[in-house]
Protein backbone atom coordinates (compact mmCIF):
# COMPACT_ATOMS: atom_id res chain seq x y z
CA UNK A 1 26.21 250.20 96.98
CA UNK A 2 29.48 249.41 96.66
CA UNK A 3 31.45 246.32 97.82
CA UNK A 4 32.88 246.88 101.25
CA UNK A 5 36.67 245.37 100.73
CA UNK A 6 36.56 247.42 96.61
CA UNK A 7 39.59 248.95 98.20
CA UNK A 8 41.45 245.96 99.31
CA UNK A 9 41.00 244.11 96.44
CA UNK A 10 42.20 247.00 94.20
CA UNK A 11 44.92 247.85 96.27
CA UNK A 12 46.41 244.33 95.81
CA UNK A 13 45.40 244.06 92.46
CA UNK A 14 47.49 246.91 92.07
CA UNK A 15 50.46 245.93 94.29
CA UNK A 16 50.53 242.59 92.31
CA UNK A 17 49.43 240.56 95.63
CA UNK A 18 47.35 237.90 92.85
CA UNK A 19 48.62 235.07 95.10
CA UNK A 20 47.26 236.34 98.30
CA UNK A 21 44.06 238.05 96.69
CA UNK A 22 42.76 234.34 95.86
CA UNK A 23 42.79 233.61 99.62
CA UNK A 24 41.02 237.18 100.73
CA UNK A 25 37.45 236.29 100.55
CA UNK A 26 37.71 233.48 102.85
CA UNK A 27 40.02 235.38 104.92
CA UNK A 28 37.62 238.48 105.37
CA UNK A 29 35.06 235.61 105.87
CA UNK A 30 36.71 234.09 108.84
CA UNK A 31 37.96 236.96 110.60
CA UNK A 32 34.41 238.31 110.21
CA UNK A 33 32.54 235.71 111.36
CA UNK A 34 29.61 236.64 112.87
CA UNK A 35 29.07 233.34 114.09
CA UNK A 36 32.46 233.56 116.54
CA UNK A 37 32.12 237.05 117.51
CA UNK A 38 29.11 238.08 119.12
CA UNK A 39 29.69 241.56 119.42
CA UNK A 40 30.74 242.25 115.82
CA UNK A 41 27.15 242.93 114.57
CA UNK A 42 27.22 246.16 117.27
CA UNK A 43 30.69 246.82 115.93
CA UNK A 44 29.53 246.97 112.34
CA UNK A 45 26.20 249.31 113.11
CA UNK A 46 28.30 251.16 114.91
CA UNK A 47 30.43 252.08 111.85
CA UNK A 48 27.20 252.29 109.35
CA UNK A 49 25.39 254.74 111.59
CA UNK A 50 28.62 257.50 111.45
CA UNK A 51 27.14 260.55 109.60
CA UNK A 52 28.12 261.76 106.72
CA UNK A 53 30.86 264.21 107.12
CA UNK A 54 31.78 267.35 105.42
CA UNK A 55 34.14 267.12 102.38
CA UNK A 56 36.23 270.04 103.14
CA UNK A 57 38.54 268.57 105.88
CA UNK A 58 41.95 268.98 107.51
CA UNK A 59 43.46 265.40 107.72
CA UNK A 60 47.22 265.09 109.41
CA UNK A 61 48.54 261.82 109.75
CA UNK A 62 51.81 263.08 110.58
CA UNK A 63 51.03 264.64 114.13
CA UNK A 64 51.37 262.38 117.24
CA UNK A 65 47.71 262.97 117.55
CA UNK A 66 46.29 261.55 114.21
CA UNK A 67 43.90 263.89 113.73
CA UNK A 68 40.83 265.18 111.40
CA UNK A 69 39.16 268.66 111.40
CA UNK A 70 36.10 269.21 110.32
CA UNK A 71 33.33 270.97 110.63
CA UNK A 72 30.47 269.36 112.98
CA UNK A 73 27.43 270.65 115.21
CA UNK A 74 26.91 269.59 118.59
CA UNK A 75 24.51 267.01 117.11
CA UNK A 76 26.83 265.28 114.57
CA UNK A 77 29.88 265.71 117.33
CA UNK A 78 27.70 264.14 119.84
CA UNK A 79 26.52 261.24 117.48
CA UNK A 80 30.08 260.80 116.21
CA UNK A 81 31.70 260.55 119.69
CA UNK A 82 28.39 257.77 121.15
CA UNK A 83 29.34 255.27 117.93
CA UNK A 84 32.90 255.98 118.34
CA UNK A 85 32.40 254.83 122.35
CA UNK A 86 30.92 251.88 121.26
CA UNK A 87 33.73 250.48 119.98
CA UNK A 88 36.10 251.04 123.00
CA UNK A 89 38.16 249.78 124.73
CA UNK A 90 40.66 251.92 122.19
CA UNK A 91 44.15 250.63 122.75
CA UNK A 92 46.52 252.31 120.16
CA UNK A 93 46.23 256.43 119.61
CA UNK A 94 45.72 258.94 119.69
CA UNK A 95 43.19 260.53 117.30
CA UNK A 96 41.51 263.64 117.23
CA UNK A 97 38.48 263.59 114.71
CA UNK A 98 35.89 265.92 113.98
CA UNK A 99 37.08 267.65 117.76
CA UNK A 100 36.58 263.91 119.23
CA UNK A 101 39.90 263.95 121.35
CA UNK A 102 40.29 259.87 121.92
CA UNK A 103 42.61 259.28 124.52
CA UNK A 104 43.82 255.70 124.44
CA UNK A 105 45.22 253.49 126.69
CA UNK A 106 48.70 253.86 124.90
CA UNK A 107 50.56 256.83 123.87
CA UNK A 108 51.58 255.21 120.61
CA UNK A 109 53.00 258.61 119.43
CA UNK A 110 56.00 257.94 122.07
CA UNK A 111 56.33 254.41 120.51
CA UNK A 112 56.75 255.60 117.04
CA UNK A 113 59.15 258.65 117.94
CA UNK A 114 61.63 255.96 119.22
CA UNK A 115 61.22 253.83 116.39
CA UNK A 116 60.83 256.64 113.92
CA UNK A 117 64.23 258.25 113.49
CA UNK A 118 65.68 254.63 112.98
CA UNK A 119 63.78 253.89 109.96
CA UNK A 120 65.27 253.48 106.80
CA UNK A 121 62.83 256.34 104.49
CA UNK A 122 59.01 255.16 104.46
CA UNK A 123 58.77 257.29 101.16
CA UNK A 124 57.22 254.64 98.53
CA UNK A 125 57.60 251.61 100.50
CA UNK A 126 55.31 248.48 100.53
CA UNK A 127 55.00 248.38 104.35
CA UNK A 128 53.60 245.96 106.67
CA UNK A 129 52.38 245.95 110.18
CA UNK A 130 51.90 243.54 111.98
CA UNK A 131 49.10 243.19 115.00
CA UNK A 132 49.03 246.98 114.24
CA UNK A 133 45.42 247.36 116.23
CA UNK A 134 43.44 250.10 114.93
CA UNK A 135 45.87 251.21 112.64
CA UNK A 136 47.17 254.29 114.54
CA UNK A 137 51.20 253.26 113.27
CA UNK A 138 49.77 251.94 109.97
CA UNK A 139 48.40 255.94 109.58
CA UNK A 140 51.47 257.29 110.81
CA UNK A 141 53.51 254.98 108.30
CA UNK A 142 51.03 256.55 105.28
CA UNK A 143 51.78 259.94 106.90
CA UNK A 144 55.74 259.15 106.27
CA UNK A 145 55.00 258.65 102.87
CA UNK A 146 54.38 254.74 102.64
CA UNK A 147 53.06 253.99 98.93
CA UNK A 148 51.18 250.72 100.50
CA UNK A 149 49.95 249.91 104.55
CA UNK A 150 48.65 246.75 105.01
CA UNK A 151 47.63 246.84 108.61
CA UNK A 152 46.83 243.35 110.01
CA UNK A 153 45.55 241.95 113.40
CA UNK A 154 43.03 239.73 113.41
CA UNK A 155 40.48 241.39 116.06
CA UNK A 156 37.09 242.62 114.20
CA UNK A 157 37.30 245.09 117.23
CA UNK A 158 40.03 246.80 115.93
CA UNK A 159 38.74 245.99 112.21
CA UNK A 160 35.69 247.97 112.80
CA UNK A 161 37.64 251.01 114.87
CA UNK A 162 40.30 251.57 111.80
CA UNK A 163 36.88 251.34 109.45
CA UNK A 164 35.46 254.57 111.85
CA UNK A 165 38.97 256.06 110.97
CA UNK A 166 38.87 255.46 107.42
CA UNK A 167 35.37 257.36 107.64
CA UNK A 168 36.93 260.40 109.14
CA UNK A 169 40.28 259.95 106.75
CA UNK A 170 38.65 259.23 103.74
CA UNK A 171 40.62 259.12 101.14
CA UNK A 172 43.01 261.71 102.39
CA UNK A 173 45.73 259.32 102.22
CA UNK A 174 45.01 258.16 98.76
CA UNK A 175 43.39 255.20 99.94
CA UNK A 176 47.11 253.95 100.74
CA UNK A 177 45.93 252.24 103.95
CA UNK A 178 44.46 248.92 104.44
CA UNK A 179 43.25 246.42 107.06
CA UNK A 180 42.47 242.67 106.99
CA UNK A 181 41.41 240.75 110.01
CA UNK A 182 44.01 237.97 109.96
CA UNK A 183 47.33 236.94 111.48
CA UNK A 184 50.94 236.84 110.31
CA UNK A 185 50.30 233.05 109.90
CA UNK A 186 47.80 234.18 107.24
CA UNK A 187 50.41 235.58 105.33
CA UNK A 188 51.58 234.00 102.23
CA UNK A 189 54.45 231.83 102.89
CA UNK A 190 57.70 233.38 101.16
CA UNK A 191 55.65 236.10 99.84
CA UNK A 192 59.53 238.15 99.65
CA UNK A 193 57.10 241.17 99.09
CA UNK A 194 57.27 244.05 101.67
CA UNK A 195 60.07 246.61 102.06
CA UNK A 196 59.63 246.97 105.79
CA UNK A 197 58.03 244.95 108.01
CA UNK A 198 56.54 246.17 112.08
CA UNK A 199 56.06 243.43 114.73
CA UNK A 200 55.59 245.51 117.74
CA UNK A 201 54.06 244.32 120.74
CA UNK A 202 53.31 240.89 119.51
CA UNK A 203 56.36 238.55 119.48
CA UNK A 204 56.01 237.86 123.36
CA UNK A 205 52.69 236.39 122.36
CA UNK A 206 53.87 233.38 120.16
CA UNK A 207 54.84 230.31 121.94
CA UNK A 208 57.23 229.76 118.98
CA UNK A 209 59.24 233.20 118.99
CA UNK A 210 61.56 231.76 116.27
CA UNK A 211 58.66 230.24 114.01
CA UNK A 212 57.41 234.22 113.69
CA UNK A 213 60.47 235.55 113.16
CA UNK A 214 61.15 233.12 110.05
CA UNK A 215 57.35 234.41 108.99
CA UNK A 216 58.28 237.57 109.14
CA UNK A 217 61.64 237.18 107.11
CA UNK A 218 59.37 235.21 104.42
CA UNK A 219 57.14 238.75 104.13
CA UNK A 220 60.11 240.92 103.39
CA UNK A 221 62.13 241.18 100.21
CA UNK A 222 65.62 240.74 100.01
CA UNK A 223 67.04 243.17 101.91
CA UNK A 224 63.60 244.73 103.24
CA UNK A 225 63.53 245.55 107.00
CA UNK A 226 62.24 244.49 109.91
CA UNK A 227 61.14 246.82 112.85
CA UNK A 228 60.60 244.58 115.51
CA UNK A 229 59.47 245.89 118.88
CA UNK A 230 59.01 243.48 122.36
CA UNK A 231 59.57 242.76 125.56
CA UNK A 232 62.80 242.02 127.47
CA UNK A 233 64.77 241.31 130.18
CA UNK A 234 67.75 242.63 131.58
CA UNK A 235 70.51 239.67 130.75
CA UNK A 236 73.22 238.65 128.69
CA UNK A 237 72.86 236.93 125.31
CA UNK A 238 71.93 233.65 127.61
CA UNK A 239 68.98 235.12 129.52
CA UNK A 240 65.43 234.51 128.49
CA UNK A 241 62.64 234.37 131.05
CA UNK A 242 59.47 232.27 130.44
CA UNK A 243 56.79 233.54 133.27
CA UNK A 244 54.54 231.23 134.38
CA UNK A 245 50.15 231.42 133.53
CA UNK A 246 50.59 235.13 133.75
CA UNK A 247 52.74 238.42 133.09
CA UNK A 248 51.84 241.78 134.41
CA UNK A 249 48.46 240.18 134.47
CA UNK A 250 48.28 238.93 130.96
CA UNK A 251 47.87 234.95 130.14
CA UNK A 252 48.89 234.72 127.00
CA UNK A 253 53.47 236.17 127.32
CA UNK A 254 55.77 233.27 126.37
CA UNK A 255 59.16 233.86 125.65
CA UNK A 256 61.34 237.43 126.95
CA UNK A 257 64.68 237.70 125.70
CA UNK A 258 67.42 240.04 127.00
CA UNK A 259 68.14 242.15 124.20
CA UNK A 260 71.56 240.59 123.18
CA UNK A 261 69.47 236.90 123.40
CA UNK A 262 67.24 239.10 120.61
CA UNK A 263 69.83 239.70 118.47
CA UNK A 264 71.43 235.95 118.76
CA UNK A 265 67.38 234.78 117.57
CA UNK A 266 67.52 237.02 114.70
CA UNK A 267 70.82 235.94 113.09
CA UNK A 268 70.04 232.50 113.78
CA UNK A 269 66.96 233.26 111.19
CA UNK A 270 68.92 234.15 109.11
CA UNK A 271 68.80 237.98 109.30
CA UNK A 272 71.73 240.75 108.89
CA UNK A 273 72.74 244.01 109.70
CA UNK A 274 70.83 243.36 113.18
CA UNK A 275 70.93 246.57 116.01
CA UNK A 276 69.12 247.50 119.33
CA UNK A 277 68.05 251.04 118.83
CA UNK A 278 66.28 251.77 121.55
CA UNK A 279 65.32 249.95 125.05
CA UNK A 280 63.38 251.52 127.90
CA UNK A 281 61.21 250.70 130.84
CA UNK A 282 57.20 251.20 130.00
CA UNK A 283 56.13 253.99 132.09
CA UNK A 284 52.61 254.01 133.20
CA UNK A 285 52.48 258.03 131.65
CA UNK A 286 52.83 255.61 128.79
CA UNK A 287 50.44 252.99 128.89
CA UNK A 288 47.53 253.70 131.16
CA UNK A 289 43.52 253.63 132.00
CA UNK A 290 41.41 256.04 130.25
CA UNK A 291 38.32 257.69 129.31
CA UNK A 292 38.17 255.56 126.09
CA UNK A 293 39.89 252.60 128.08
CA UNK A 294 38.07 252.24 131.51
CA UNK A 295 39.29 248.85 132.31
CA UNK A 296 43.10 248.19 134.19
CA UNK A 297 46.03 248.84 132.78
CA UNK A 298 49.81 248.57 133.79
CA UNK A 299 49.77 250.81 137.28
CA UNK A 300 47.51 248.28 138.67
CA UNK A 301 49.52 245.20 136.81
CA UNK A 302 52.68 246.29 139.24
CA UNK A 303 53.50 245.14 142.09
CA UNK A 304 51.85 248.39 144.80
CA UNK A 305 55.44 248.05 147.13
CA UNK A 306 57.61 248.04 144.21
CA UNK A 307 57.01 249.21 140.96
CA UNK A 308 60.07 247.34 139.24
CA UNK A 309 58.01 244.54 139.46
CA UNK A 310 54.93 242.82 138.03
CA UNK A 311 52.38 241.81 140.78
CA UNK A 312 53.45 238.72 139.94
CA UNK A 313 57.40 239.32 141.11
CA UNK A 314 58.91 239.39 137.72
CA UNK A 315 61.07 242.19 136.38
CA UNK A 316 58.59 245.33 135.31
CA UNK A 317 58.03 245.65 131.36
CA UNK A 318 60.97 246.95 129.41
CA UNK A 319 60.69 247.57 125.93
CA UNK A 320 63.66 247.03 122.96
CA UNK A 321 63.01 247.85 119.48
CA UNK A 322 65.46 245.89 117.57
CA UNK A 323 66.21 246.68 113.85
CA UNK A 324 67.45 243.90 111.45
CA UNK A 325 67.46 243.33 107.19
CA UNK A 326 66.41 240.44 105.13
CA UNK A 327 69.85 239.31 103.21
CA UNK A 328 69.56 240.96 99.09
């Protein structure tokens, strides 16, 4: 049988990663530790149980709906779509595979069209996303024409979903696309690797907003670039609200910068060529309960009298994606 991470290994054997690939098997072994996640076991069988699946398939990672077609009956499609449920709540999508129509809680296609068109050419880049889920940018990114995805988040939730994609993928992609359970803190310090770099959707979450953004510098090669994608406030370069336990219901947002107070972090970290190329308000077309994601999402996070506001009377969720280089 052969060694579940042969991939991983090879892939940074290949990329040259020999500092990080000492540190991997401890890595995988913490952020699959059975022993702190109780569910991961069901996660796992999950995964092992997917049947085998034809080898003539249609695989198109460059569709908003990431999507595989292939020929099932009604007792593999069946099968396919119980595991598959098992390992919901799915956040980040969507995905079509074997006729399986997943309908996540995001539309992450509308994410990456405003990000997408900004990019500088994903063609033979080392990319790296950060807190990328179940991997439904990190596919998208491979779909662009990324030489190397490294996906990371450390949730063995998300872990085991991208392993159901890579199932249905295979090695469509030319095995381009990888996942490790871990954090950016994981990450090699000044590793100067990567030619672009995602953090979308996670720098709200650090209590030290400038600590990640010097993290993510250290991952990126002179003049790589950083996508970064959060949430704001309306303000001047001044304004930065700090909510109190919660946000829109979640207990874990720090730090949300105006835009322009964005930009002012970045250069004082030491980055260049820094731009706002996109800033909206998070619709609840856009993020949303599901099928596949039965639990609450943002419509019942607002406050029912006045959706510009969180229940808990701050400004509703706007979203900037802010672009920004590594000095060469």
């Amino acid at each position: 049988m052969p060694h579940p991470h042969r991939d991983l290994y090879h892939a940074f054997v290949d990329q040259g990663l020999e500092r990080w690939l000492a540190r991997l098997p401890d890595q995988l072994a913490a952020g699959l530790d059975r022993r702190r996640y109780g569910d991961l076991p069901a996660w796992e069988k999950a995964v092992a149980k997917l049947p085998a699946l034809p080898d003539s398939r249609q695989v198109h990672l460059d569709r908003d709906t990431v999507t595989v077609a292939c020929a099932l009956d009604d007792s593999q499609r069946r099968q396919c779509e119980n595991l598959l449920r098992k390992l919901a709540p799915w956040r980040k999508g969507p995905y079509c595979l074997g006729g399986i129509l997943i309908d996540t809680e995001w539309r992450s296609d509308w994410k990456w069209r405003r990000v997408a068109p900004h990019l500088a050419p994903l063609a033979g880049r080392r990319v790296l996303d950060v807190g990328g889920g179940s991997g439904y940018h990190g596919w998208r990114m491979a779909g662009a024409g990324a030489a190397f995805v490294l996906v990371i988040d450390p949730s063995p939730r998300f872990y085991y979903q991208f392993q159901a994609l890579r199932h249905f993928v295979g090695d469509a992609d030319g095995h381009r696309t990888h996942f490790l359970p871990v954090g950016i803190e994981d990450v090699p310090e000044r590793l100067g690797f990567f030619d672009t770099v995602f953090s979308m959707g996670v720098l709200y979450h650090r209590p030290s907003p400038l600590e990640h953004l010097g993290q993510l510098k250290e991952a990126l090669r002179p003049g790589g670039e950083l996508v970064l994608e959060t949430l704001v406030v309306e303000g001047d370069a001044t304004t930065v609200l700090l909510p109190g336990e919660r946000y829109a219901a979640m207990p874990n947002v720090y730090f949300l910068p105006s835009s322009a107070a964005l930009c002012q972090w970045l250069e004082r970290c030491g980055f260049d060529n820094v731009r706002v190329v996109d800033e909206a308000v998070t619709t609840t077309d856009e993020q949303r309960s599901t099928d596949w994601m039965t639990f609450q999402s943002l419509a019942d996070f607002l406050d029912p009298t006045d959706p510009t506001r969180t229940r808990e009377g701050y400004p509703a969720p706007r979203r900037a994606v802010v672009m920004a280089n590594r000095p060469g």
